[in-house]
N, C-alpha and C. Protein backbone atom coordinates (compact mmCIF):
# COMPACT_ATOMS: atom_id res chain seq x y z
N UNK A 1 8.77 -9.43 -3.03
CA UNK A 1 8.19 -8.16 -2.63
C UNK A 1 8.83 -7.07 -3.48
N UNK A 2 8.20 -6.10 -3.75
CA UNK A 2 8.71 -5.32 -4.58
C UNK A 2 9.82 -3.89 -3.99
N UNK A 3 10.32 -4.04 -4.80
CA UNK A 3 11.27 -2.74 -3.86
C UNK A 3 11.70 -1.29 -4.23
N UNK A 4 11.54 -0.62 -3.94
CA UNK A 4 11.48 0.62 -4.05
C UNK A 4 12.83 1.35 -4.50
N UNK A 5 13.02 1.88 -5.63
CA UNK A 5 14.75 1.70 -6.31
C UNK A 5 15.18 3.23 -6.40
N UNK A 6 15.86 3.60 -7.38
CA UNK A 6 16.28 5.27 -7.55
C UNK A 6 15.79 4.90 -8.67
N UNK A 7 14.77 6.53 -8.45
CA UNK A 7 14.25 6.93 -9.86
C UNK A 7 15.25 7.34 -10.97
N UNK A 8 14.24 6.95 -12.18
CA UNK A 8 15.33 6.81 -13.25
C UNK A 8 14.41 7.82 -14.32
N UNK A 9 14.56 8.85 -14.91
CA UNK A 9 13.36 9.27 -15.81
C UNK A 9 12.66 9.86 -14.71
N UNK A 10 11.78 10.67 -15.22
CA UNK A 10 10.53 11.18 -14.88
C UNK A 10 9.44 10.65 -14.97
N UNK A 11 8.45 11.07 -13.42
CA UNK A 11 7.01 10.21 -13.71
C UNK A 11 6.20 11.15 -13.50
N UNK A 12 5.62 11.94 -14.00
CA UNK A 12 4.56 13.57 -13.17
C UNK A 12 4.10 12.78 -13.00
N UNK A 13 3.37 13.25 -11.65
CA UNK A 13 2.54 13.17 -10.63
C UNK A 13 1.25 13.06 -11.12
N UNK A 14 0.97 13.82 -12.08
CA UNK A 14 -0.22 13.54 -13.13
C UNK A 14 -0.58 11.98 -14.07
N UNK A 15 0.31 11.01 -13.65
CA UNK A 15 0.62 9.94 -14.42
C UNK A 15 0.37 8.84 -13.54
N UNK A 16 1.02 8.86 -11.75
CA UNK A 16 0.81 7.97 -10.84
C UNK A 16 0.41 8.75 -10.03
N UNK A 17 0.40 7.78 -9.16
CA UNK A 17 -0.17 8.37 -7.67
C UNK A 17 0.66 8.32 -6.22
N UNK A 18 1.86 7.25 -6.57
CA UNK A 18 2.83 6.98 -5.89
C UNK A 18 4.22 7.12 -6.46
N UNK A 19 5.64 7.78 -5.95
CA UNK A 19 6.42 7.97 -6.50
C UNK A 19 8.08 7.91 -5.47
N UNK A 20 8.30 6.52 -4.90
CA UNK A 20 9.43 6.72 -4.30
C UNK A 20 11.06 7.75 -4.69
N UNK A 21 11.21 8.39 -4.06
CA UNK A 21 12.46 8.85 -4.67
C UNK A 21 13.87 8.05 -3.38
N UNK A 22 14.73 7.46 -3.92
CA UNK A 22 15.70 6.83 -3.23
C UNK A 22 16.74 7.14 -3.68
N UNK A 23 18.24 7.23 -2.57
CA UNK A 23 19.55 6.85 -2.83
C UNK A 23 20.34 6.27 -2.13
N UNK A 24 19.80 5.39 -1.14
CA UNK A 24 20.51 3.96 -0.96
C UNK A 24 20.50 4.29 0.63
N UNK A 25 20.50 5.83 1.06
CA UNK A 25 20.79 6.54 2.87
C UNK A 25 19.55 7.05 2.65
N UNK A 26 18.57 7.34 1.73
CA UNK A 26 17.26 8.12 2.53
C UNK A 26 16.23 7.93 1.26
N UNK A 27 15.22 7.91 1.62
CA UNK A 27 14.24 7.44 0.69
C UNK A 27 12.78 8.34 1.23
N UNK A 28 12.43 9.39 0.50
CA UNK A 28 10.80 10.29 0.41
C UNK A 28 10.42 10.04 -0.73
N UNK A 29 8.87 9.66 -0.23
CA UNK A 29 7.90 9.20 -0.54
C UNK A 29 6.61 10.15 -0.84
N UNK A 30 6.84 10.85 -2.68
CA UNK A 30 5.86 11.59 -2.86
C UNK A 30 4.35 10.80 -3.21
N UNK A 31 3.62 11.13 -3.22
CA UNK A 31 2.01 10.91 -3.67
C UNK A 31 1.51 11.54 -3.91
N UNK A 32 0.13 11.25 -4.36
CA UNK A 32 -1.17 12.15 -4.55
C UNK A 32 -2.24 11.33 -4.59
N UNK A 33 -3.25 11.47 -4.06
CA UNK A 33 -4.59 11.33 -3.48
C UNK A 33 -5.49 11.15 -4.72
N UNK A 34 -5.70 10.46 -5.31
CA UNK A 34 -6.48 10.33 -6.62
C UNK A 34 -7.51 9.54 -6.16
N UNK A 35 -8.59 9.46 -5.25
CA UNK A 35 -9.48 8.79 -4.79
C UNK A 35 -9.72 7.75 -4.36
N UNK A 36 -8.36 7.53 -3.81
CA UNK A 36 -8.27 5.89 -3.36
C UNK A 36 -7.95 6.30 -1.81
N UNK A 37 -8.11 5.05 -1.01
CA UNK A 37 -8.24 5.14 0.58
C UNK A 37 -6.80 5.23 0.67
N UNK A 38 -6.32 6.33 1.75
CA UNK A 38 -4.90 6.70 1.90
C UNK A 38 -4.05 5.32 2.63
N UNK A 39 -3.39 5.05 2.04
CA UNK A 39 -1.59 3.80 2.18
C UNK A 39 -0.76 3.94 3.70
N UNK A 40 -0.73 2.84 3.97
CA UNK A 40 -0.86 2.73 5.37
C UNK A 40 0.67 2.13 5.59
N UNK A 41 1.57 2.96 6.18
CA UNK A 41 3.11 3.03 6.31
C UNK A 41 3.32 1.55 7.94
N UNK A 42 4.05 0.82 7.47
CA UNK A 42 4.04 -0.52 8.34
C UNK A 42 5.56 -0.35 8.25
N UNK A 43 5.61 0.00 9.56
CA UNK A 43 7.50 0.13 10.46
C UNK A 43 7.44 -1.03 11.70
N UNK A 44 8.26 -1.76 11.35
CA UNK A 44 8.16 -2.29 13.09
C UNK A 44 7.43 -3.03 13.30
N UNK A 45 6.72 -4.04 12.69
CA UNK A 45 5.59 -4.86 12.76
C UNK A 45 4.21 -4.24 12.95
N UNK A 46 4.32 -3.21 13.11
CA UNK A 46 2.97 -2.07 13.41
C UNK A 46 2.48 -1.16 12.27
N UNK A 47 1.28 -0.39 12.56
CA UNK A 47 1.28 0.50 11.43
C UNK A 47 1.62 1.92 11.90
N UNK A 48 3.01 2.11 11.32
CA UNK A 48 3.44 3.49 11.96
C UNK A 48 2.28 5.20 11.39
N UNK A 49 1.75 5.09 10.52
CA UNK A 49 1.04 6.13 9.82
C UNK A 49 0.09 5.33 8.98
N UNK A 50 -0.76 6.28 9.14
CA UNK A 50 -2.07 5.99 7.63
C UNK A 50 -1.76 7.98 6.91
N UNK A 51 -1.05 7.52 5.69
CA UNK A 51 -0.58 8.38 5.00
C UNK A 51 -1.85 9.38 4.10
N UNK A 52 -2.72 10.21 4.85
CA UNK A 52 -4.00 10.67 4.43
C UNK A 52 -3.35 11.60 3.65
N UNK A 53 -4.05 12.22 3.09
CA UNK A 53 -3.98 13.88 2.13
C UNK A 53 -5.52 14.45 1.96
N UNK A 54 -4.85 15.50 1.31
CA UNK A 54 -6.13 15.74 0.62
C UNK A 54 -6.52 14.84 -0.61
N UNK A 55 -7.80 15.03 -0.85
CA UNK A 55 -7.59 14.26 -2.12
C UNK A 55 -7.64 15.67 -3.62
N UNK A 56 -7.48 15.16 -4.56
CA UNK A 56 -7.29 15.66 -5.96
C UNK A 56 -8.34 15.02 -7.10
N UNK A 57 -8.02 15.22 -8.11
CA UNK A 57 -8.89 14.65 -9.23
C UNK A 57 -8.80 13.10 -9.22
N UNK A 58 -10.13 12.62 -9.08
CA UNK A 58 -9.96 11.18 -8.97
C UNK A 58 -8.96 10.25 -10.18
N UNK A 59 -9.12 9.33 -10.61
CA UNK A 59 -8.12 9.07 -11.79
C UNK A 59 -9.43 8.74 -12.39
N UNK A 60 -8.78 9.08 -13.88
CA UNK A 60 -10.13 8.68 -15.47
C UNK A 60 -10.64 10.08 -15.47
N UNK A 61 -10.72 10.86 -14.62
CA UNK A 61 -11.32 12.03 -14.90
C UNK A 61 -9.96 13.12 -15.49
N UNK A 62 -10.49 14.19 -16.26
CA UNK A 62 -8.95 15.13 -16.92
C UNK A 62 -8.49 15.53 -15.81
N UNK A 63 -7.36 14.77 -15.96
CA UNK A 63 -5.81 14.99 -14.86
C UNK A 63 -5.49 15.53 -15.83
N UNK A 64 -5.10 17.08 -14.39
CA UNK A 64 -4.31 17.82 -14.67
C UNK A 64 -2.86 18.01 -13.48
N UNK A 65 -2.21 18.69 -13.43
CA UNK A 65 -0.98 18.90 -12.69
C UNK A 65 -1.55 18.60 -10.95
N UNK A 66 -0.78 17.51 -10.46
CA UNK A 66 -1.61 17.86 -8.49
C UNK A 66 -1.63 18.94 -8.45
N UNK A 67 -2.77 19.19 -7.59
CA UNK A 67 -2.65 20.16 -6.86
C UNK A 67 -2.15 20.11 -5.40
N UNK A 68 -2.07 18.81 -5.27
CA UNK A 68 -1.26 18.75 -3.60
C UNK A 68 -0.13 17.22 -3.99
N UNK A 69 0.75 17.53 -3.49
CA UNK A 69 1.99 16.61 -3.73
C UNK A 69 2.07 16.29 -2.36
N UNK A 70 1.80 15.08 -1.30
CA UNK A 70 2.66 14.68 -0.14
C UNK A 70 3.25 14.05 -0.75
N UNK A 71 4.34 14.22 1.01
CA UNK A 71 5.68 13.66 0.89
C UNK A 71 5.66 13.27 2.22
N UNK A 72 6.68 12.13 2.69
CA UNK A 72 6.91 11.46 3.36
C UNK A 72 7.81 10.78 3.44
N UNK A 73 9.20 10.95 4.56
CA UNK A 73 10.47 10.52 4.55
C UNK A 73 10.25 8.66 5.12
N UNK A 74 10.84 8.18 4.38
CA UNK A 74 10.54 6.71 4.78
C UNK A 74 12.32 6.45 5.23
N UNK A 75 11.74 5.47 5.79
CA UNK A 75 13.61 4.55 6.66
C UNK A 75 13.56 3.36 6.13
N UNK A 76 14.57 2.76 6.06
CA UNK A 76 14.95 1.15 5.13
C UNK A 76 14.20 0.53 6.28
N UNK A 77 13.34 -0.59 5.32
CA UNK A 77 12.79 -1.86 5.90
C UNK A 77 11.48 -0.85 6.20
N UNK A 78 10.81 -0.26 5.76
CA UNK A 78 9.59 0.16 5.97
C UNK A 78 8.97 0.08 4.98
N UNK A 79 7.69 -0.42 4.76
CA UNK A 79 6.69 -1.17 3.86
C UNK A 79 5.45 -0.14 3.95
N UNK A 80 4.82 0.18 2.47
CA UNK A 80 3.57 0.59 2.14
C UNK A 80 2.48 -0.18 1.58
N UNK A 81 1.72 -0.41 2.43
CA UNK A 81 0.17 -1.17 2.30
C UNK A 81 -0.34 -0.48 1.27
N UNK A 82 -0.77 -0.37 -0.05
CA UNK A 82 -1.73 0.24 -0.77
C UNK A 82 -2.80 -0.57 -1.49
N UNK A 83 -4.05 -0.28 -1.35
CA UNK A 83 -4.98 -0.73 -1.57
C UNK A 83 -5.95 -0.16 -2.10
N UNK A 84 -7.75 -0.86 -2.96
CA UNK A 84 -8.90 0.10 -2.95
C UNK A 84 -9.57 -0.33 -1.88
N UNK A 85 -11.02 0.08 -1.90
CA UNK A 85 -11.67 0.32 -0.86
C UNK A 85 -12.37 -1.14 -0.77
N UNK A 86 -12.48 -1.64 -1.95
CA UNK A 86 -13.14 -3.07 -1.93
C UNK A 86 -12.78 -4.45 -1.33
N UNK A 87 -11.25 -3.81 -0.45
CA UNK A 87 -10.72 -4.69 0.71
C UNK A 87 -11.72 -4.18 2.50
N UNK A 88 -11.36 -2.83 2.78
CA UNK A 88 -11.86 -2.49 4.03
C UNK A 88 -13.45 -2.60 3.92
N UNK A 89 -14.11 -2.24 3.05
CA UNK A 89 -15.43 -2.35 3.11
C UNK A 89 -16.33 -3.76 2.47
N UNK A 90 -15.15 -4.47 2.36
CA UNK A 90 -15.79 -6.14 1.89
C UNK A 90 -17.39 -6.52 3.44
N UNK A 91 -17.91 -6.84 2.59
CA UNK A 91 -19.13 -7.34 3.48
C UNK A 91 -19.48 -8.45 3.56
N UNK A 92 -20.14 -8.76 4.77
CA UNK A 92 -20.29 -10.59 5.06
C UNK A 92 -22.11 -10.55 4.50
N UNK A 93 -22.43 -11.76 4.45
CA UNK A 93 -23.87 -11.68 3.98
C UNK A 93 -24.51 -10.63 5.12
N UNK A 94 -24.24 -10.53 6.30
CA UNK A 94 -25.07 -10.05 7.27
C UNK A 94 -24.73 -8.29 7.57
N UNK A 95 -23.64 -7.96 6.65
CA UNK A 95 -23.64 -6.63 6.48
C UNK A 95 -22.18 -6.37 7.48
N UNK A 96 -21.60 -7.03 7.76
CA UNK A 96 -20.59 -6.69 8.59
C UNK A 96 -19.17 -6.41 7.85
N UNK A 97 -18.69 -5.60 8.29
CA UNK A 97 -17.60 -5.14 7.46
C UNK A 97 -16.15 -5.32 7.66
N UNK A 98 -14.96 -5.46 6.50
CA UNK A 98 -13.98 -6.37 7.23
C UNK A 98 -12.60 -5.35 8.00
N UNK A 99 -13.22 -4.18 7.76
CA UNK A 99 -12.78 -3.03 8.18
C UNK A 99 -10.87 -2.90 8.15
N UNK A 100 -10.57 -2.00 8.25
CA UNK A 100 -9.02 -1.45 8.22
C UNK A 100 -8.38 -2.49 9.26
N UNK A 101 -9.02 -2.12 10.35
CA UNK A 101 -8.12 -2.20 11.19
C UNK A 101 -8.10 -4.12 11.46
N UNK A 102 -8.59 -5.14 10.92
CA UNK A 102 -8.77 -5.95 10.38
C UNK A 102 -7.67 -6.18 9.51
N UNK A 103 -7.86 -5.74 8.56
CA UNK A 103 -7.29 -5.79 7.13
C UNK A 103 -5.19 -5.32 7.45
N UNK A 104 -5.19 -4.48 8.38
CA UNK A 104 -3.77 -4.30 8.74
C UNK A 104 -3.25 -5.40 9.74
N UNK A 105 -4.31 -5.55 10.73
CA UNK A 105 -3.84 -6.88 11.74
C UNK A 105 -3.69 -8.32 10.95
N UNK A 106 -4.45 -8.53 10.04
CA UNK A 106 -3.82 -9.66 9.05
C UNK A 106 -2.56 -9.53 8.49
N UNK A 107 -2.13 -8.56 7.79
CA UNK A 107 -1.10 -8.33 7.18
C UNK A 107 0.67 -8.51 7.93
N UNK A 108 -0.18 -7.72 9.36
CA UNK A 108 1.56 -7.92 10.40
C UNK A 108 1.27 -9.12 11.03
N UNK A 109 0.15 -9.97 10.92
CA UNK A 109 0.28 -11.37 11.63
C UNK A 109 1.28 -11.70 10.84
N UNK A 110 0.99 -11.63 9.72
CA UNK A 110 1.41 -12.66 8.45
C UNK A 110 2.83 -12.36 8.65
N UNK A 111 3.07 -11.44 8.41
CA UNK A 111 4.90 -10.60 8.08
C UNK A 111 5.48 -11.11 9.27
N UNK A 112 4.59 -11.30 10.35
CA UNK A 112 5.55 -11.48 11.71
C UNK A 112 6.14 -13.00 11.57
N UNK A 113 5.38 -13.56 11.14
CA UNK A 113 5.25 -15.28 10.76
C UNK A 113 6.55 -15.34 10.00
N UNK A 114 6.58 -14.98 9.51
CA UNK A 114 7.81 -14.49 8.22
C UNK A 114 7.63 -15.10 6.65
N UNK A 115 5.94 -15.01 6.75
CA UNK A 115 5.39 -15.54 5.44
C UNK A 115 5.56 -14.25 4.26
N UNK A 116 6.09 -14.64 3.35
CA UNK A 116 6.56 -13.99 1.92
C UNK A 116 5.44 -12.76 1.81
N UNK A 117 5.28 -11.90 1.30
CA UNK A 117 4.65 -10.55 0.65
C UNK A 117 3.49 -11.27 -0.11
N UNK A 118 3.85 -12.37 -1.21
CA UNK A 118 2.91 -12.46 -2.21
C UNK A 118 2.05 -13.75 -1.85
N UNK A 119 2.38 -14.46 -0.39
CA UNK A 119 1.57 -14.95 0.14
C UNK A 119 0.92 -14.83 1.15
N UNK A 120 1.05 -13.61 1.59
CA UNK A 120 0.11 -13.13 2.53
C UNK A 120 -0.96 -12.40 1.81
N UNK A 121 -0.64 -11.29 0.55
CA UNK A 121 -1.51 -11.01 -0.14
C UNK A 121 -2.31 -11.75 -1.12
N UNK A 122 -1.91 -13.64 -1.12
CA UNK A 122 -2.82 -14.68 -1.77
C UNK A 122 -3.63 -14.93 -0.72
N UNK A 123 -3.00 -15.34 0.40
CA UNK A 123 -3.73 -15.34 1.69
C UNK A 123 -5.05 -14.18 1.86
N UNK A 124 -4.61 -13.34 1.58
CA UNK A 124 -5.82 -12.04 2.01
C UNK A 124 -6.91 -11.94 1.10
N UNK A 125 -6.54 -12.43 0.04
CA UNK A 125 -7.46 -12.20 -0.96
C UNK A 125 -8.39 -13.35 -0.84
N UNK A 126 -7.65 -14.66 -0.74
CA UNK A 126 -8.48 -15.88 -0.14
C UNK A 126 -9.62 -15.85 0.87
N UNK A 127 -9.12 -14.88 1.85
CA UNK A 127 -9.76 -14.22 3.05
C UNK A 127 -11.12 -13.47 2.61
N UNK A 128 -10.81 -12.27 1.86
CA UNK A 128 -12.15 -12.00 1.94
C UNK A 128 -12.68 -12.25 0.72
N UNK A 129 -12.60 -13.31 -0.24
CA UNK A 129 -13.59 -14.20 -0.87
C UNK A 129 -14.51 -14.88 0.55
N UNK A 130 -13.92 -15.57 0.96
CA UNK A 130 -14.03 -16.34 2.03
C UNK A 130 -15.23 -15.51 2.96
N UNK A 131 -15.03 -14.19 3.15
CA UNK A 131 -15.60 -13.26 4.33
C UNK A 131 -16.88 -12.47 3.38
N UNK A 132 -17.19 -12.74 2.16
CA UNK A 132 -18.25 -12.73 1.11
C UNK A 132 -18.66 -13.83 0.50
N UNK A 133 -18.32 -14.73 1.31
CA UNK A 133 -18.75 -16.23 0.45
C UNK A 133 -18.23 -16.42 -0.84
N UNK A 134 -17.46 -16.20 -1.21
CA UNK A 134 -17.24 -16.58 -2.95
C UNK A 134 -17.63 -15.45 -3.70
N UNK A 135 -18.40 -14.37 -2.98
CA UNK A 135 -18.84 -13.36 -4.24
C UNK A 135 -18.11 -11.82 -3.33
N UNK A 136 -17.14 -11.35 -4.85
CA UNK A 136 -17.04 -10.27 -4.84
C UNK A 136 -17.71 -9.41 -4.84
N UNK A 137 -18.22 -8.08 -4.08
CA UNK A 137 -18.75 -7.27 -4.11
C UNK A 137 -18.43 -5.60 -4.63
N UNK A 138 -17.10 -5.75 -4.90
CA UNK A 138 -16.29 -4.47 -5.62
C UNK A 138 -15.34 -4.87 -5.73
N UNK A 139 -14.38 -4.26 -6.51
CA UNK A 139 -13.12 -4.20 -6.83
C UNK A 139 -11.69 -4.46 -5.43
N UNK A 140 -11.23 -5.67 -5.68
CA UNK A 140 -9.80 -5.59 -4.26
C UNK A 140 -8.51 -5.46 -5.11
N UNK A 141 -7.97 -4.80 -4.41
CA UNK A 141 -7.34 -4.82 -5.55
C UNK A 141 -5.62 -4.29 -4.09
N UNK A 142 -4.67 -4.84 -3.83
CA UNK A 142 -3.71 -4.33 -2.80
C UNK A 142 -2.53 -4.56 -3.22
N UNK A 143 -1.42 -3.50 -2.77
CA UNK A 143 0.47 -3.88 -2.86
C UNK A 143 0.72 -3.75 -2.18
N UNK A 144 1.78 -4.47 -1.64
CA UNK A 144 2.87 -4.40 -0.66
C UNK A 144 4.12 -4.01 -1.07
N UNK A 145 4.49 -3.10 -0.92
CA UNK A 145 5.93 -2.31 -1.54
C UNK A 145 6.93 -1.83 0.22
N UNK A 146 8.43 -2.69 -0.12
CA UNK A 146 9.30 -2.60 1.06
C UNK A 146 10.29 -1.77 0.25
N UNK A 147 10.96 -0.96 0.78
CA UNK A 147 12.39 -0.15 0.68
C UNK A 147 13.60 -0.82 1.30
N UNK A 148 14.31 -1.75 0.12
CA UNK A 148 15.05 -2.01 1.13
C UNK A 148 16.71 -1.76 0.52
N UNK A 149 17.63 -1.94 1.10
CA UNK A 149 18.76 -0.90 0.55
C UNK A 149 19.74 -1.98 0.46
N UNK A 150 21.00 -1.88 0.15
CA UNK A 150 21.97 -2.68 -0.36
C UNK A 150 22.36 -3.47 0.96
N UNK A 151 22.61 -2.99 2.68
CA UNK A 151 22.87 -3.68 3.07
C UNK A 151 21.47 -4.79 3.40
N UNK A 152 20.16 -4.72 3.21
CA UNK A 152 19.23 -5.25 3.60
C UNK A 152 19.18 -6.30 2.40
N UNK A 153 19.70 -6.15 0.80
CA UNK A 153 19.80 -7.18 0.10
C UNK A 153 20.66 -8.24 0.34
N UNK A 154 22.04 -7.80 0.92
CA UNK A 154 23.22 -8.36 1.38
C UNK A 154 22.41 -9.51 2.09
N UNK A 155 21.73 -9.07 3.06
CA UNK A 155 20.78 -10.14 4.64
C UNK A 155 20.55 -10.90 3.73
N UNK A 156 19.57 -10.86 3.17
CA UNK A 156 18.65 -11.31 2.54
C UNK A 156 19.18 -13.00 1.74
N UNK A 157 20.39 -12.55 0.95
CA UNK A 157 21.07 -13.43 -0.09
C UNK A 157 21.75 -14.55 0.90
């Protein structure tokens, strides 16, 4: 799973869309809204926030400076869902949709299980092939990004 470190260098905001800032006791979490469905903050086996904004200039179009920067103080061991839209709005032949709240209850089944990051998101993707028959209908495209800090690597090892 990927982990969220101390920035090193500069990234404007004009460049990404996500930008942890960390130092090992507190970790905020800037963004910007570039036309993708807002990242859904998972504390606690639950989803503590769906991290909305406004949105800004989509991306591919001339980015210029945000015009809106959120921020958001995150706590160790808290995970960001980010995704496009071609996960929540995947469709079954009959028009049914695999919706958010779907798409998050898979994710903390999985984590609760204590199945790995990059197999729950093989798992999910398997899923909604599976929930379109074999045919993609747009772009899926998802990360799972955890913050986790020196004593949570310590556990870990």
């Amino acid at each position: 799973m990927p982990t969220a470190t101390p920035s090193r260098g500069s990234c404007a905001p004009r460049r990404c869309t996500c930008r942890p800032r960390c130092c090992g006791r507190c970790c905020r979490l800037d963004w910007v809204n570039r036309g993708h469905p807002p990242p859904l903050l998972l504390r606690q086996g639950r989803v503590a926030s769906v991290l909305d904004s406004p949105p800004d200039t989509p991306m591919g179009l001339r980015l210029g400076p945000a015009a809106v920067l959120a921020r958001r103080q995150l706590e160790p061991g808290d995970r960001l869902l980010l995704y496009t839209d071609g996960i929540v709005e995947a469709l079954t032949p009959d028009g049914e949709r695999f919706e958010l709240d779907r798409f998050a209850d898979f994710v903390i089944r999985w984590e609760a299980d204590g199945v790995s990051a990059p197999e729950i998101l093989r798992r999910l993707i398997h899923s909604i092939l599976s929930y379109q028959r074999g045919q993609l209908q747009d772009d899926v495209t998802v990360m799972l990004v955890e913050w986790r800090t020196e004593r949570h690597r310590r556990l870990v090892l």
